[in-house]
N, C-alpha and C. Protein backbone atom coordinates (compact mmCIF):
# COMPACT_ATOMS: atom_id res chain seq x y z
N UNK A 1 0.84 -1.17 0.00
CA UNK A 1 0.00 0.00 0.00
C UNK A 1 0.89 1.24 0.00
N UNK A 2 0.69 1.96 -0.69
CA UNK A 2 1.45 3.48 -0.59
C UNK A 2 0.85 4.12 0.27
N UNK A 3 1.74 5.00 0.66
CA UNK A 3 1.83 6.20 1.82
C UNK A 3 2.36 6.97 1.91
N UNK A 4 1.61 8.73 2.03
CA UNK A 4 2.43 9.55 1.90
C UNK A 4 3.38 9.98 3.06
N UNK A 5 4.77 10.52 2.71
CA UNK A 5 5.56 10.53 3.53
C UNK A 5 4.74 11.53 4.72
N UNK A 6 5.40 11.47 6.04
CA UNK A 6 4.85 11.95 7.30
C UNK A 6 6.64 12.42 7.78
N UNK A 7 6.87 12.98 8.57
CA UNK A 7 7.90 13.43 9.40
C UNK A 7 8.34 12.39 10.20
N UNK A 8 7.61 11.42 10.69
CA UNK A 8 7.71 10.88 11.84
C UNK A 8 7.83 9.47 11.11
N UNK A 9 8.21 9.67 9.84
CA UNK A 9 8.76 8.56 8.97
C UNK A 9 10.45 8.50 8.30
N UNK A 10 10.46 9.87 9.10
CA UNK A 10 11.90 10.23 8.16
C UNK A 10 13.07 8.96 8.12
N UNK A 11 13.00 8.54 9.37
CA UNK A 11 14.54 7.66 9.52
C UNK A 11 13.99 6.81 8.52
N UNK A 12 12.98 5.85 8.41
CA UNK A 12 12.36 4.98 7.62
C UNK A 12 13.01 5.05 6.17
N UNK A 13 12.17 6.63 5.83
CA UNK A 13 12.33 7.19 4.29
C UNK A 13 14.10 6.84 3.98
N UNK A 14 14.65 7.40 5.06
CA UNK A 14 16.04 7.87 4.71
C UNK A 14 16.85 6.26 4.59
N UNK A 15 16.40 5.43 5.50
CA UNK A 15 17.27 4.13 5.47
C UNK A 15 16.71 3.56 3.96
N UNK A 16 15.42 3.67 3.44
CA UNK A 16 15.07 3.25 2.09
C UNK A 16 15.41 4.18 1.14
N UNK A 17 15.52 4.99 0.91
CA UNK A 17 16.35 6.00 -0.21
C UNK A 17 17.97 5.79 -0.23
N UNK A 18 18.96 4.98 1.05
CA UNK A 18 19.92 5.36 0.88
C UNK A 18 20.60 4.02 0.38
N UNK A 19 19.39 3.21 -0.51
CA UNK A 19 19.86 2.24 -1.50
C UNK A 19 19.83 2.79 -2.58
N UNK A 20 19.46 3.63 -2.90
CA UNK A 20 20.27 4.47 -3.99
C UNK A 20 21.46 4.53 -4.37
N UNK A 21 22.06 4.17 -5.19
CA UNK A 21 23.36 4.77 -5.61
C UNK A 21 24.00 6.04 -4.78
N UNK A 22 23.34 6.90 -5.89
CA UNK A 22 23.73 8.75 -5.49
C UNK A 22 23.50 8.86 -3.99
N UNK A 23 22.95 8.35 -3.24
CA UNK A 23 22.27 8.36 -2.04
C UNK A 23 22.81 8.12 -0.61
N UNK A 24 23.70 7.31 -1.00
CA UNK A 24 24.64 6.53 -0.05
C UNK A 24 25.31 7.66 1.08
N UNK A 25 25.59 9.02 0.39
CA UNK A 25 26.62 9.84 1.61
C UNK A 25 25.50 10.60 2.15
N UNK A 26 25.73 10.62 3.42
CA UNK A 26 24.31 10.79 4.68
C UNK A 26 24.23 12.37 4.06
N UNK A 27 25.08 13.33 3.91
CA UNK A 27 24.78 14.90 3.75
C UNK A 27 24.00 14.75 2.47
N UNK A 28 24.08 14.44 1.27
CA UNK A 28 23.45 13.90 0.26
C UNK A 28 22.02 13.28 0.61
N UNK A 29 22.03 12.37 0.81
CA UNK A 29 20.87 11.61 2.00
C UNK A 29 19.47 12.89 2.82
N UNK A 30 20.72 13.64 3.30
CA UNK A 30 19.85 14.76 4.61
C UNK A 30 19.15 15.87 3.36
N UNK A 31 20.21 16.26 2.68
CA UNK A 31 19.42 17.23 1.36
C UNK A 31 17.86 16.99 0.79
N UNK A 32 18.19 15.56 0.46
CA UNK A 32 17.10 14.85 -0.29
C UNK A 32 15.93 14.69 0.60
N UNK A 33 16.14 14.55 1.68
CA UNK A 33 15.06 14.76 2.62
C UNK A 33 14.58 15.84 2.77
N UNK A 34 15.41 16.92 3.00
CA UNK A 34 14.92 18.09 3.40
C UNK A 34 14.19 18.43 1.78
N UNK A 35 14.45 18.34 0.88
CA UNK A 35 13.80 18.68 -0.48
C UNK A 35 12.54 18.31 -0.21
N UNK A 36 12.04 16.75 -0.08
CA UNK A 36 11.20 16.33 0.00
C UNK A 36 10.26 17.08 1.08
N UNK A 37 10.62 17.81 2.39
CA UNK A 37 9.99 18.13 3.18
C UNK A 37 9.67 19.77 3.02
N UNK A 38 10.28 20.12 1.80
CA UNK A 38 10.19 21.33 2.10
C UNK A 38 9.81 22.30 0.67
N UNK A 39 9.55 21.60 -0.41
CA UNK A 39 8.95 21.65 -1.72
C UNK A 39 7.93 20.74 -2.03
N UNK A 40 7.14 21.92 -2.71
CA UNK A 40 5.01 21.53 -2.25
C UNK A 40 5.71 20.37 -3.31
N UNK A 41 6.53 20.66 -4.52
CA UNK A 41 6.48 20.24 -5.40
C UNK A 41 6.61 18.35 -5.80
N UNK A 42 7.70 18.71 -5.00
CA UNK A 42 8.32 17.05 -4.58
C UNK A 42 7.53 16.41 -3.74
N UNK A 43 7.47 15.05 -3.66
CA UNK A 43 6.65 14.03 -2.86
C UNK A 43 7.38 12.83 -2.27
N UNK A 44 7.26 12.62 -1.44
CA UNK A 44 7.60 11.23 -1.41
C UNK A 44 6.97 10.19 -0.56
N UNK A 45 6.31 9.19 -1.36
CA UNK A 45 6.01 7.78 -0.93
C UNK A 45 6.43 6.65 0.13
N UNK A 46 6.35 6.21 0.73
CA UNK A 46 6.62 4.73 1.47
C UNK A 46 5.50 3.32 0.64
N UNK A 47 6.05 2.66 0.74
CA UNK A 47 5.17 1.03 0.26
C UNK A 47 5.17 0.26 1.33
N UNK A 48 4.13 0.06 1.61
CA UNK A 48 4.14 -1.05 3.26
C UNK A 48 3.23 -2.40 2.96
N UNK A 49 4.25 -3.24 3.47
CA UNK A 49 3.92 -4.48 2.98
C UNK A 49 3.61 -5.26 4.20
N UNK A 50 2.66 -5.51 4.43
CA UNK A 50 2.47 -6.49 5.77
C UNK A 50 2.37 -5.25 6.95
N UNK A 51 3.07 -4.98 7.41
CA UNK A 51 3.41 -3.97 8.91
C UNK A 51 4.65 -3.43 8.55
N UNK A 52 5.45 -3.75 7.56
CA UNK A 52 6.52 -3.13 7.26
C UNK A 52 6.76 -1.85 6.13
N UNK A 53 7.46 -1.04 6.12
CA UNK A 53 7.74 -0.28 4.89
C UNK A 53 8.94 -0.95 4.40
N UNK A 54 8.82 -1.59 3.23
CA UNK A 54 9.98 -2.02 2.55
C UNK A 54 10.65 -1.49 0.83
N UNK A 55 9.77 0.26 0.66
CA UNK A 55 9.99 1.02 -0.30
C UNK A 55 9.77 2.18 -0.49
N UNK A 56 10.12 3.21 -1.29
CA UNK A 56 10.65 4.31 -1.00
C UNK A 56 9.98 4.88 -2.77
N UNK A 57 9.24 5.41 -3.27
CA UNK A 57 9.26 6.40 -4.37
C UNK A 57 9.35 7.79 -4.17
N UNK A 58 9.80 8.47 -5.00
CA UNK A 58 10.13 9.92 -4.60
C UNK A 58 9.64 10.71 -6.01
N UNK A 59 8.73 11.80 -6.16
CA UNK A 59 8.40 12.09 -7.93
C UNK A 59 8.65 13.81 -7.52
N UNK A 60 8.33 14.66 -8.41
CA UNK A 60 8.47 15.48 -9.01
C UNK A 60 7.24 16.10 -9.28
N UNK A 61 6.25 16.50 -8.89
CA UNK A 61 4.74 16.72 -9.45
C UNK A 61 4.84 18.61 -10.18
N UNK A 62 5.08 18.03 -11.83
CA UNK A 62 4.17 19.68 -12.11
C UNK A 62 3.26 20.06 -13.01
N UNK A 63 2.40 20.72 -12.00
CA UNK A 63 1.24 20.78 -12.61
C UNK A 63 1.12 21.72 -13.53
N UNK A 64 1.70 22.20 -13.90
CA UNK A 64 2.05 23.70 -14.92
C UNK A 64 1.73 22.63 -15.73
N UNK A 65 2.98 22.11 -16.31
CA UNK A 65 3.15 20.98 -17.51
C UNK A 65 2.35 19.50 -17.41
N UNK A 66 1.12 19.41 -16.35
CA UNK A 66 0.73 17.97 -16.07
C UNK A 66 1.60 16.67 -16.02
N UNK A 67 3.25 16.89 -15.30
CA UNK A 67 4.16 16.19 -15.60
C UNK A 67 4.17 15.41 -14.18
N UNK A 68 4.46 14.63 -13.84
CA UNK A 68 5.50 13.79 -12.83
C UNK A 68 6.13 12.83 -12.58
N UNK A 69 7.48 13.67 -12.93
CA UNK A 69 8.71 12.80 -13.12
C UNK A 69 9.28 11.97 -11.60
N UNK A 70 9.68 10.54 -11.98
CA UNK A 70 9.84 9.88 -10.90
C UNK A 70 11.38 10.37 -10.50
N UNK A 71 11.70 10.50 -9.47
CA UNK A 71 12.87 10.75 -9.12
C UNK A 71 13.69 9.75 -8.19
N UNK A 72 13.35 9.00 -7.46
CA UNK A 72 13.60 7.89 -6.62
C UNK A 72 12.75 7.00 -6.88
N UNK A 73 13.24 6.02 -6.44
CA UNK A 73 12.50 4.37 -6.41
C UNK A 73 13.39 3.14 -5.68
N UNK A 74 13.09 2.93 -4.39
CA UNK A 74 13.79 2.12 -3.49
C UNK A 74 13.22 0.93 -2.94
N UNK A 75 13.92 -0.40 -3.33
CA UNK A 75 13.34 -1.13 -1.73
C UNK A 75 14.29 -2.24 -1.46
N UNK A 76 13.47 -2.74 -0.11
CA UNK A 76 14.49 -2.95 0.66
C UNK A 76 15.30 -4.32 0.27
N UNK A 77 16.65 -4.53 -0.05
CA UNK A 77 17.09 -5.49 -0.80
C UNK A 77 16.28 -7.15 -0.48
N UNK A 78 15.95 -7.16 0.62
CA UNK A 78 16.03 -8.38 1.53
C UNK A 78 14.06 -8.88 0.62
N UNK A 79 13.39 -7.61 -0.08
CA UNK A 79 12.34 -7.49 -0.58
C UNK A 79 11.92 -7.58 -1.75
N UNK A 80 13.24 -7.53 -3.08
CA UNK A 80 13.71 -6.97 -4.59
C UNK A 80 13.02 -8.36 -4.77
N UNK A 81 12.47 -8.04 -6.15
CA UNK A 81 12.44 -9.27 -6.96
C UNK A 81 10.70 -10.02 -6.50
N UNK A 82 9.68 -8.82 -5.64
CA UNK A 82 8.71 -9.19 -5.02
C UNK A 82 7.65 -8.70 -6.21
N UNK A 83 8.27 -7.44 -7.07
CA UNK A 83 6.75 -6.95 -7.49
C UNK A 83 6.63 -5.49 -6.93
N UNK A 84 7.45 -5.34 -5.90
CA UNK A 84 6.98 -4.20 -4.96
C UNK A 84 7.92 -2.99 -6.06
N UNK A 85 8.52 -2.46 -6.95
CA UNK A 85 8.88 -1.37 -7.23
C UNK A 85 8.12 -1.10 -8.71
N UNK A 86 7.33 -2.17 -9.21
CA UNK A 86 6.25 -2.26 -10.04
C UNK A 86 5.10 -1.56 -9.45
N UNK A 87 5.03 -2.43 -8.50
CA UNK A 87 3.78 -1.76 -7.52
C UNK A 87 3.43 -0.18 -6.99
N UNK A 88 4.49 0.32 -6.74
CA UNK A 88 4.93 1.47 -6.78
C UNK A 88 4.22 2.33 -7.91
N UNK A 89 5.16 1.74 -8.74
CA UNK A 89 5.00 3.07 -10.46
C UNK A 89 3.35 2.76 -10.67
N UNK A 90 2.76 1.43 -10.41
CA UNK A 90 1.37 1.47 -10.58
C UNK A 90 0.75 2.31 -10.35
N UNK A 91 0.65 2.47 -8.38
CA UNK A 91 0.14 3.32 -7.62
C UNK A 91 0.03 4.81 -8.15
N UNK A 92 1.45 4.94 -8.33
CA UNK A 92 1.70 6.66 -8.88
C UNK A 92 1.30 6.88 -10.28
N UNK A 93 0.99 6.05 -11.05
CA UNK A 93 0.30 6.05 -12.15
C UNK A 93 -1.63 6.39 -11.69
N UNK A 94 -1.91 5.35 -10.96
CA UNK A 94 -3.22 5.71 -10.35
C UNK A 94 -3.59 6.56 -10.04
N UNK A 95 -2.89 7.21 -9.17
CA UNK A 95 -3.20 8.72 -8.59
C UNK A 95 -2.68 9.68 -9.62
N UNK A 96 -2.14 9.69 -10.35
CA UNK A 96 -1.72 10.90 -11.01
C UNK A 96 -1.87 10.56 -12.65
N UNK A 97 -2.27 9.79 -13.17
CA UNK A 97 -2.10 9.10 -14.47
C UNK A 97 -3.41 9.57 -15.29
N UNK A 98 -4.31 10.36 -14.81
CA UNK A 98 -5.37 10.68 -15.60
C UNK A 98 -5.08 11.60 -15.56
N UNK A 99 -3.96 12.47 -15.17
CA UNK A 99 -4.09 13.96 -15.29
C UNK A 99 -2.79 14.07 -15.35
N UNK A 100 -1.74 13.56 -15.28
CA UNK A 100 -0.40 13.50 -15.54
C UNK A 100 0.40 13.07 -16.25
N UNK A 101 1.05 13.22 -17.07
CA UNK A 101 1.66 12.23 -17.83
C UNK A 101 2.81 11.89 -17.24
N UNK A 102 3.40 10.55 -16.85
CA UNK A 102 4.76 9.85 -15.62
C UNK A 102 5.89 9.52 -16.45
N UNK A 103 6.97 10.34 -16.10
CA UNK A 103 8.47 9.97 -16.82
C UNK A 103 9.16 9.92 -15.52
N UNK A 104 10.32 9.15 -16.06
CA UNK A 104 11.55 8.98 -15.59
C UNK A 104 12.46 10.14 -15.32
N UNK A 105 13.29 9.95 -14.34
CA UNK A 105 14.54 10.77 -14.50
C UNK A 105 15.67 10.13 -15.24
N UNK A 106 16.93 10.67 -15.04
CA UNK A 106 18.01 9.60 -15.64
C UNK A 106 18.55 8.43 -14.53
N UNK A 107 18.15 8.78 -13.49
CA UNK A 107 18.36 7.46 -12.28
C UNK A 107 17.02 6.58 -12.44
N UNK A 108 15.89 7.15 -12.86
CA UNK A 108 15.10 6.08 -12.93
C UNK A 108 14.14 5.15 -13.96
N UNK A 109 15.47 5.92 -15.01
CA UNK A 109 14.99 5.52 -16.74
C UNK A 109 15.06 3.74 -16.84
N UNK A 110 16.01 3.07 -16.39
CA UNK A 110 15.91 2.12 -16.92
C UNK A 110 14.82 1.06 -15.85
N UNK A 111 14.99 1.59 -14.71
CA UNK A 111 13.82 0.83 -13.97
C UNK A 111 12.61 1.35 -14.67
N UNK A 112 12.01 2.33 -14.61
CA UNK A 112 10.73 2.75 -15.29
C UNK A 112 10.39 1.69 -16.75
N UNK A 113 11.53 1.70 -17.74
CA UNK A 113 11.29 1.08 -18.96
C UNK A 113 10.99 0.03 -18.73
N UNK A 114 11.76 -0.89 -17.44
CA UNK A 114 11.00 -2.29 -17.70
C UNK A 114 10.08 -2.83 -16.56
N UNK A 115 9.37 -1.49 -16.63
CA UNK A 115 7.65 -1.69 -16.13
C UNK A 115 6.63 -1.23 -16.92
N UNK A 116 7.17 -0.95 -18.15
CA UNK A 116 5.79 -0.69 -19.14
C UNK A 116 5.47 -1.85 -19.81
C-alpha cells in the first residue's frame, strides 16, 4: 500500500532511499530529505507491505506541464524481486495518471522502462 511521507517517517524514508546509488553519503541523504519536506512540489512515498515499509518512491509533481517525473525508487534489498517497485509506479500512475503524464529521471529511466 502506498503512503504519503509523514515526518515521523523520516529515519524509515532515509534508510530506504539510501539504496540508492547517489544516495549513499548521509549529507546527500539529509538534502534529499529536506527537499522532499520542504517543496510543495516534490513528494515522497513509502510502500508497506504487511506492517513493514519495505519502499521508497520519490516524484516530481508539475502541474504547470501535467508532468510527474519519478525521481527515486527504493526497496528494501532483503524485498527486490517481489513486485513491490512495479507496484509502486502502478500506484503513482493511479493517482496521477489521468491527469499527468509519468516519466523517468536519468536514475530512474531504466527501472521505469521495464515496467511498461
Amino acid at each position: 500500500m502506498l503512503i504519503r511521507f509523514k515526518k515521523s517517517m523520516e529515519k524509515i524514508a532515509m534508510g530506504l532511499l539510501s539504496f540508492m546509488p547517489l544516495e549513499k553519503d548521509v549529507k546527500v541523504l539529509q538534502e534529499t530529505m529536506k527537499d522532499y519536506m520542504e517543496d510543495d512540489q516534490q513528494q515522497l512515498f513509502l510502500w508497506k507491505e504487511n506492517e513493514d515499509m519495505v519502499g521508497a518512491i520519490g516524484i516530481l509533481v508539475d502541474d504547470t506541464k501535467k508532468l510527474v517525473t519519478v525521481q527515486h525508487i527504493s526497496v528494501n534489498p532483503s524485498h527486490r524481486d517481489a513486485g513491490i517497485g512495479q507496484a509502486m509506479v502502478n500506484a503513482i500512475c493511479t493517482r496521477f495518471g489521468d491527469t499527468h503524464a509519468i516519466e523517468p529521471n536519468e536514475l530512474t529511466e531504466a527501472f521505469l522502462s521495464k515496467c511498461k
